[in-house]
N, C-alpha and C. Protein backbone atom coordinates (compact mmCIF):
# COMPACT_ATOMS: atom_id res chain seq x y z
N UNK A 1 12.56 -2.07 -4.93
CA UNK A 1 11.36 -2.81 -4.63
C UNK A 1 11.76 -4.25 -4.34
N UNK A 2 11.25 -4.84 -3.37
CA UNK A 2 11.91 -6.23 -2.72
C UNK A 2 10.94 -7.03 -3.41
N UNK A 3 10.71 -8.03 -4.03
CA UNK A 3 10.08 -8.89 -4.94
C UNK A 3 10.25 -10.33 -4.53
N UNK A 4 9.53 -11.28 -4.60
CA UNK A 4 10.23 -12.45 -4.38
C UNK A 4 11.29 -13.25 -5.28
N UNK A 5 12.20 -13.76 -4.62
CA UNK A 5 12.77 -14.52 -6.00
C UNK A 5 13.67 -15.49 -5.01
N UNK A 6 14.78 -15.71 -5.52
CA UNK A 6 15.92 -17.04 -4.79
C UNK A 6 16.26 -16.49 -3.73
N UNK A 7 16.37 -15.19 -3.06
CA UNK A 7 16.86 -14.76 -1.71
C UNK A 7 15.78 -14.36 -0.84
N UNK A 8 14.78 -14.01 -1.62
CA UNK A 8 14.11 -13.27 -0.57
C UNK A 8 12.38 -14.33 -0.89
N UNK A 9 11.74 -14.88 0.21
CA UNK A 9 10.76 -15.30 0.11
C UNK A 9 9.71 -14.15 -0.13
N UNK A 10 8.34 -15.17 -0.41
CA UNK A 10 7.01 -14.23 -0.51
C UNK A 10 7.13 -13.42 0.57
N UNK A 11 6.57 -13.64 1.87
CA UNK A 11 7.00 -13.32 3.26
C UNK A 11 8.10 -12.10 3.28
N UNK A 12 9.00 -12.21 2.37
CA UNK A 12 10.17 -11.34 2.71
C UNK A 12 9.92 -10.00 2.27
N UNK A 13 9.33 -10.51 0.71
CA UNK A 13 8.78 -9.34 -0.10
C UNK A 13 7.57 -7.81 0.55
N UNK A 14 7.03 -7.46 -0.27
CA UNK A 14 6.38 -6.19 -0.06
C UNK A 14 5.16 -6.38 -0.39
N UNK A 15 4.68 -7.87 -1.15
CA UNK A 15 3.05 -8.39 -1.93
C UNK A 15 2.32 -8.92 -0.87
N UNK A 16 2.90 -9.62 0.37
CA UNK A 16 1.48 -9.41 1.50
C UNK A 16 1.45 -8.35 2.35
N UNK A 17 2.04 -6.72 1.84
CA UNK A 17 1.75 -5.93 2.33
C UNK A 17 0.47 -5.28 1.47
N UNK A 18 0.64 -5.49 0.23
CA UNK A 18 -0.64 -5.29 -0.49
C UNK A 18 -2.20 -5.40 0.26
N UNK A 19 -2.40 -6.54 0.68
CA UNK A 19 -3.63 -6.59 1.42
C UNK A 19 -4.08 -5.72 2.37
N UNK A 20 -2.82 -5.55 3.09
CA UNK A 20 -2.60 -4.78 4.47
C UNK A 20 -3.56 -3.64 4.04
N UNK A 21 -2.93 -2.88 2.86
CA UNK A 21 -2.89 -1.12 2.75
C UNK A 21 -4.49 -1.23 2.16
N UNK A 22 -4.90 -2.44 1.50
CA UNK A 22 -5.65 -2.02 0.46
C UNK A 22 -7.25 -2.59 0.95
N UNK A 23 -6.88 -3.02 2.27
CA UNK A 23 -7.82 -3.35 3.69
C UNK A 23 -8.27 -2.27 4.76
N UNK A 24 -6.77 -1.28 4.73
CA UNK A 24 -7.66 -0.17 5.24
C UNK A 24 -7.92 0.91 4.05
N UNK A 25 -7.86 1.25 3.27
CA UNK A 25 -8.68 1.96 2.35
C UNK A 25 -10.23 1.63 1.53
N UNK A 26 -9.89 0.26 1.39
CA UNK A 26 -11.67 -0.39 1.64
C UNK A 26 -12.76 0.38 2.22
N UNK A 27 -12.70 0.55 3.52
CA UNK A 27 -13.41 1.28 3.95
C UNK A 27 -13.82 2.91 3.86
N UNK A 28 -12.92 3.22 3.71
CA UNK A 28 -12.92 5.09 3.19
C UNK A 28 -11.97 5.36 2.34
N UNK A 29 -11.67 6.35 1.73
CA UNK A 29 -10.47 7.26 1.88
C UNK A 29 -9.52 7.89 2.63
N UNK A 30 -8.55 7.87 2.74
CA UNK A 30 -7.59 8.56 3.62
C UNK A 30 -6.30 9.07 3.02
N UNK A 31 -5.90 10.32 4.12
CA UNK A 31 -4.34 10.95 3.58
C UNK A 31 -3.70 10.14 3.82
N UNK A 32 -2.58 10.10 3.49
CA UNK A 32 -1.53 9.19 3.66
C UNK A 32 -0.72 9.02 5.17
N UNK A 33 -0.55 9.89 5.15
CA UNK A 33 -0.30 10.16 6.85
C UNK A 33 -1.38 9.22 8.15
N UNK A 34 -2.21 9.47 7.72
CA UNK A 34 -3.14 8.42 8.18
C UNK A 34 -3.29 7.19 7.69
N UNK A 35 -3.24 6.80 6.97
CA UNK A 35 -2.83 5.31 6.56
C UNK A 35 -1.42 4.79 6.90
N UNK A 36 -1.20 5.54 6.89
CA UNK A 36 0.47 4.98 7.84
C UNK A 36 0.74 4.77 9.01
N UNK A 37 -0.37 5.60 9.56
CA UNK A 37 -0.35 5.47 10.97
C UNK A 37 -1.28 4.41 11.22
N UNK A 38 -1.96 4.12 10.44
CA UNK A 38 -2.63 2.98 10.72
C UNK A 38 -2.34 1.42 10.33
N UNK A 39 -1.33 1.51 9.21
CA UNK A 39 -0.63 0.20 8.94
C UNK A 39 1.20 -0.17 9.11
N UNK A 40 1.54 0.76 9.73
CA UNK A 40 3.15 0.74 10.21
C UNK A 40 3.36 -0.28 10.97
N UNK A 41 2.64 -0.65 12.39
CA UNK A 41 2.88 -1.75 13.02
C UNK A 41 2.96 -2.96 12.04
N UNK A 42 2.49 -3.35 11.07
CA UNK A 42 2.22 -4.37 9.85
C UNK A 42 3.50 -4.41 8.97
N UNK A 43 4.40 -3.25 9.02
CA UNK A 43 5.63 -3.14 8.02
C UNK A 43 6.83 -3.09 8.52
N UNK A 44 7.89 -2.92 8.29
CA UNK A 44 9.00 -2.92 8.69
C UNK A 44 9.64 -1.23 8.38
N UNK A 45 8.93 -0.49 7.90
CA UNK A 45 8.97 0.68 8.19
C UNK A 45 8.96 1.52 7.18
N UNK A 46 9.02 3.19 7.11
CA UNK A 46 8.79 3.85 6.00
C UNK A 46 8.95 3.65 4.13
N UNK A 47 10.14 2.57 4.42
CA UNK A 47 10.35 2.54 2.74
C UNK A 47 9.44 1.94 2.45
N UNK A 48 9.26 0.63 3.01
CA UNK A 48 8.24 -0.58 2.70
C UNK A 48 7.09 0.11 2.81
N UNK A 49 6.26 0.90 3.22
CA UNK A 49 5.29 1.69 3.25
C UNK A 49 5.40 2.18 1.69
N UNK A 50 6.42 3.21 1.72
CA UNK A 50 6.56 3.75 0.38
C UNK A 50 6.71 2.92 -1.14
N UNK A 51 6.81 2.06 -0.51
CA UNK A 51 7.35 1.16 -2.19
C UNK A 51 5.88 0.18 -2.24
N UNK A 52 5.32 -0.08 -1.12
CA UNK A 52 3.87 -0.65 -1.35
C UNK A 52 3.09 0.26 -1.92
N UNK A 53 2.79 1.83 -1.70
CA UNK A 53 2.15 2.72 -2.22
C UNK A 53 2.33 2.36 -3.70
N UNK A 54 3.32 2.75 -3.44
CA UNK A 54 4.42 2.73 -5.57
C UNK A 54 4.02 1.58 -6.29
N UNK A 55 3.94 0.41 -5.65
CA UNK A 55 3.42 -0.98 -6.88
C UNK A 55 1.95 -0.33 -6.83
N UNK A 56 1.23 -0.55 -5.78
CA UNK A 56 -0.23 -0.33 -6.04
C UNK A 56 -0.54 0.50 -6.75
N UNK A 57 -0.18 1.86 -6.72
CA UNK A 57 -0.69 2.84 -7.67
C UNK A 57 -0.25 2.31 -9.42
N UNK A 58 1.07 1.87 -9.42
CA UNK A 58 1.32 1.51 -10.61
C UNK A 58 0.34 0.52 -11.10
N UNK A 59 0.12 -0.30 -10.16
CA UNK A 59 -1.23 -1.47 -10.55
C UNK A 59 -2.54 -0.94 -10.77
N UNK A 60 -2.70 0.44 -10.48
CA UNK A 60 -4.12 0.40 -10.70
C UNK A 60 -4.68 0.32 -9.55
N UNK A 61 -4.44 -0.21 -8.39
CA UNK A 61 -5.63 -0.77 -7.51
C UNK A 61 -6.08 0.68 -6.08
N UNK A 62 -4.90 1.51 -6.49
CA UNK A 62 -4.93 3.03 -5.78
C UNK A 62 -5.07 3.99 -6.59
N UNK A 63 -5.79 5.03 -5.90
CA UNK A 63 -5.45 6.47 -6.77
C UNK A 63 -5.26 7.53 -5.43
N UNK A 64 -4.91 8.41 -5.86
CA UNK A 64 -4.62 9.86 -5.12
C UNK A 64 -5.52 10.49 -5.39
N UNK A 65 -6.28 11.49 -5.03
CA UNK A 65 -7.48 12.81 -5.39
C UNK A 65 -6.48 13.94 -4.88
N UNK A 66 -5.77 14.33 -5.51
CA UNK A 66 -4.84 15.68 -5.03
C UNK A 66 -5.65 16.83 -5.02
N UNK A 67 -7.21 16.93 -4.89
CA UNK A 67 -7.90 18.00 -4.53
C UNK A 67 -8.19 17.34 -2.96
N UNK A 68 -8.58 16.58 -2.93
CA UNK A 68 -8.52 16.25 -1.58
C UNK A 68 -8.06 15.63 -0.45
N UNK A 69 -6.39 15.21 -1.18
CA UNK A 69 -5.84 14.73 -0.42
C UNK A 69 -5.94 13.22 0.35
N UNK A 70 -6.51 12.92 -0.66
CA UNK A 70 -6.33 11.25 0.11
C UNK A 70 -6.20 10.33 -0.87
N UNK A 71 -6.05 9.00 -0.67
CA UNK A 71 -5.60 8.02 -1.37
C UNK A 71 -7.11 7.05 -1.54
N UNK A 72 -7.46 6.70 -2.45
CA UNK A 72 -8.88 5.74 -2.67
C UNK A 72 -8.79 4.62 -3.19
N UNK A 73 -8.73 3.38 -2.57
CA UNK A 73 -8.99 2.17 -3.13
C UNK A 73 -10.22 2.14 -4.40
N UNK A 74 -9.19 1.48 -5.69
CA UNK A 74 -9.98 1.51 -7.05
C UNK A 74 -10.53 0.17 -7.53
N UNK A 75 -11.82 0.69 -7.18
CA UNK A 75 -12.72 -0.91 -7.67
C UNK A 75 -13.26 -0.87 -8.99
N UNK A 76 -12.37 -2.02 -9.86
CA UNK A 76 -12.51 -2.55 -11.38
C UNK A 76 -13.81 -3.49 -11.55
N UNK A 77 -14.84 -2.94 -12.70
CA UNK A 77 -15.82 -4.41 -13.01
C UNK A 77 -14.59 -5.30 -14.07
């Protein structure tokens, strides 16, 4: 997971990809496959995709519905 620190800026990192992913799930649900296809131009490519999934879900702010296959932005009061 690329993080910021002394080598690698914010910018460099994978945390303003956060917005990206969690901008198109706002609006609906979606498989993953489709969210990728919809935020790839925005990344530098599959890992960074994959390791943005991986913080978010660890954060809380995603979930999966493995009955239906898609990923749902999780809104906290």
């Amino acid at each position: 997971m690329l993080l910021p620190n002394k080598l690698f800026s914010y910018n460099q990192s994978i945390l303003p990809k956060f917005p990206i992913v969690l901008s198109a799930l706002k609006g609906k649900p979606m498989g993953v496959h489709e969210l990728y296809k919809k935020v790839i131009r925005k990344m530098s490519g599959v890992n960074e995709f994959m390791e943005t999934l991986d913080c978010l879900y660890a954060l809380g702010k995603i979930e999966y519905d493995e009955k239906k296959e898609v990923l749902r932005y999780v809104v906290r009061n």
